[in-house]
Every structure is written in structure tokens, then in C-alpha cells.
Protein backbone atom coordinates (compact mmCIF):
# COMPACT_ATOMS: atom_id res chain seq x y z
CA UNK A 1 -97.06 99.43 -142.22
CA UNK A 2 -93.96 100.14 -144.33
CA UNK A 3 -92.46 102.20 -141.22
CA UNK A 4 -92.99 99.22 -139.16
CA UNK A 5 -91.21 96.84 -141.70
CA UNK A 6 -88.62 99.53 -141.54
CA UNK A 7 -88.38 99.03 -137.75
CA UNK A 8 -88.19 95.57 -137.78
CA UNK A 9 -85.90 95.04 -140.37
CA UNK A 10 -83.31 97.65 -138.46
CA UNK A 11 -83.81 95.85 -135.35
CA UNK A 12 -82.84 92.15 -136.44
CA UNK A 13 -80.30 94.16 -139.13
CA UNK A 14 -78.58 95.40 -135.45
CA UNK A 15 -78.96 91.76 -133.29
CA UNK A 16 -77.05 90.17 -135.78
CA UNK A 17 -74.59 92.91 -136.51
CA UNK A 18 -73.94 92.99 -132.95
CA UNK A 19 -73.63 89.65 -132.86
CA UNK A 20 -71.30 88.03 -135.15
CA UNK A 21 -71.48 84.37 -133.43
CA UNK A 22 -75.32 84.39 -134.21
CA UNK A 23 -74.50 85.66 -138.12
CA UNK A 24 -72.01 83.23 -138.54
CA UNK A 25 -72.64 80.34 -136.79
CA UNK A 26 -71.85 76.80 -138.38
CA UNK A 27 -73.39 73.21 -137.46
CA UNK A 28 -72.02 72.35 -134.47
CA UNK A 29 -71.22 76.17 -132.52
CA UNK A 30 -73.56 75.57 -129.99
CA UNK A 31 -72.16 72.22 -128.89
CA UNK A 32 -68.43 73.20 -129.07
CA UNK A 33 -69.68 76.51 -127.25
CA UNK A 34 -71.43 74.03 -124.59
CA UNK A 35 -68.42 71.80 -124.07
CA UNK A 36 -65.97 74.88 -123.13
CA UNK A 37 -67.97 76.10 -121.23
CA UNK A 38 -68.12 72.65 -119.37
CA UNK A 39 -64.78 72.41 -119.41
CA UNK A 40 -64.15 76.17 -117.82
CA UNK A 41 -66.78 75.23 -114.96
CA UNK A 42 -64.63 71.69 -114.17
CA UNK A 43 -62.18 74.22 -113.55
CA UNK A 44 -62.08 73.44 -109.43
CA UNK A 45 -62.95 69.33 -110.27
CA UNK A 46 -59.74 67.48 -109.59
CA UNK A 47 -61.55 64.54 -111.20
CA UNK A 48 -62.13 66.28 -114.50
CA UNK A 49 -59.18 66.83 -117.01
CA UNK A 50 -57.48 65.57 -120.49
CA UNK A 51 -56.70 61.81 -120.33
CA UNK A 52 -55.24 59.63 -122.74
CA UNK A 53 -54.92 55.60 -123.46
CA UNK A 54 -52.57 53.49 -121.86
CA UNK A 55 -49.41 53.41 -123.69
CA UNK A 56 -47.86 49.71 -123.89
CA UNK A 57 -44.41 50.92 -122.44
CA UNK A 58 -46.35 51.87 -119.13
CA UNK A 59 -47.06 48.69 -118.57
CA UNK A 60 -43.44 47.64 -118.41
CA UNK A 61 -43.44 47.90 -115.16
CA UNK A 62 -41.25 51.43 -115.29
CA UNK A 63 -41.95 54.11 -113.13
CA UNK A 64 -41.98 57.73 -115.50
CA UNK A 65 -40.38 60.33 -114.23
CA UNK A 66 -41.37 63.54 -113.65
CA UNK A 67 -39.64 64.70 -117.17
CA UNK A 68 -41.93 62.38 -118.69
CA UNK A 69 -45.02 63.03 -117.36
CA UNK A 70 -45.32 66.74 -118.45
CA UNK A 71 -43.80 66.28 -121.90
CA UNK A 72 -47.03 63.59 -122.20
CA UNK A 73 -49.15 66.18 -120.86
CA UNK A 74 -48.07 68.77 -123.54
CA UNK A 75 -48.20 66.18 -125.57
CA UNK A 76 -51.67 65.41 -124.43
CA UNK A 77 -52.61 69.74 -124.35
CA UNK A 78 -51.12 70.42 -127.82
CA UNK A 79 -53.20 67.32 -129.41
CA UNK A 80 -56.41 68.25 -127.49
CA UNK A 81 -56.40 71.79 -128.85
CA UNK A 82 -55.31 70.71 -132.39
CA UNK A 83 -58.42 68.86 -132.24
CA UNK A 84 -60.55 71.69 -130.68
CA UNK A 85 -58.97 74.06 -133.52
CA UNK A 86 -60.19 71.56 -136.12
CA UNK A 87 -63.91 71.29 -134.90
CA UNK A 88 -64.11 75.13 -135.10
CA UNK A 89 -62.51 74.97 -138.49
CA UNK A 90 -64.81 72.64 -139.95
CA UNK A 91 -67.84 73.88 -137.74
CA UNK A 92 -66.60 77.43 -139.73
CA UNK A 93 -66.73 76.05 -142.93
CA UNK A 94 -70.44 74.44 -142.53
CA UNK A 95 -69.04 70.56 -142.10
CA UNK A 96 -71.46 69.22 -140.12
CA UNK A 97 -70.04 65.43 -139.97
CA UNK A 98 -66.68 66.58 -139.70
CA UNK A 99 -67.26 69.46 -136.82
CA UNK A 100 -69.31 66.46 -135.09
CA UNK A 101 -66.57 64.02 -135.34
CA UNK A 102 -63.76 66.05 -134.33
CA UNK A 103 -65.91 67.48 -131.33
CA UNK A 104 -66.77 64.16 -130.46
CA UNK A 105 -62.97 63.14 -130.28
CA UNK A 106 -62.23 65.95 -128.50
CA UNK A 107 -64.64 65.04 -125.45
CA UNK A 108 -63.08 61.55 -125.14
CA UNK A 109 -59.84 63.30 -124.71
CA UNK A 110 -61.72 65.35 -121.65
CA UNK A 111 -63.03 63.91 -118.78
CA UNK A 112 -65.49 66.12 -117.26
């Protein structure tokens, strides 16, 4: 029996050794694992992409130029993975509410 034990223990000793996402997984992991991978297969969806509110001065009535638009899309791509960096970092740290919240912002920044 104590050879079988031995067995056993060795076995799930290896899965997680081999495995350090399963030994160190945090709260929220699985979701923020589940929403890149969303996000990687909207890859070919032209509908799917970051998005952002309505600014006031776009409603002016000015047209933006092309200068514009891809400094707010850096903008937008620098904010969205400051926010993806911070659900990891909390999820890493075992903050449950706090992965959750900054996951949750993260997918109204995403259309998918």
C-alpha cells in the first residue's frame, strides 16, 4: 500500500511540477485565460476590437485626422494592457475582488 502512496504522490508531485499555471493559479486565471483566448480567436472578426467612450470634443463636429486616430488607439492599446497587467497582478497575488474588477474593466474595453 505504501508503494502505491509512493506512486501517487510522485505522479501529482510531477503534474503540478510540470505545470506551474495549475501550482500557482490565483482567483480569477481561468477567466483571464478564457478571455485571451477569446480575444486571439476574434483575431479575423472585423467587428471585434478595443473601443472606447465618446470623447466630448468628437462631437464638435471636427473630423480627426489620421494623426489622431492612432495616437487614441495607442492610447486605447497601452490602457487596455495596463489593465490586463493589473488583473494578472492581483489574480497573482490571490485578490479575488480586485482580479474580478479589473478583468471585468478590461472586457468593456474589448468588444468581442
Amino acid at each position: 500500500m505504501s508503494r502505491r502512496r509512493a506512486i501517487t504522490a510522485f505522479a501529482i508531485g510531477a503534474v503540478l511540477g510540470f505545470s506551474p499555471a495549475l501550482a500557482h493559479a490565483g482567483p480569477c486565471t481561468a477567466a483571464i485565460a478564457q478571455f485571451e483566448a477569446a480575444i486571439r480567436a476574434s483575431a479575423g472578426n472585423p467587428m471585434a476590437g478595443l473601443t472606447a467612450r465618446q470623447t466630448t470634443s468628437a462631437q464638435l463636429g471636427y473630423q480627426p485626422t489620421a494623426a489622431s486616430i492612432n495616437q487614441e488607439q495607442e492610447r486605447l492599446k497601452s490602457q487596455f494592457a495596463a489593465t490586463m497587467a493589473r488583473a494578472k497582478r492581483l489574480d497573482a497575488r490571490g485578490d479575488r475582488k480586485g482580479c474580478t474588477g479589473a478583468l471585468n474593466a478590461a472586457r468593456r474595453m474589448y468588444i468581442l
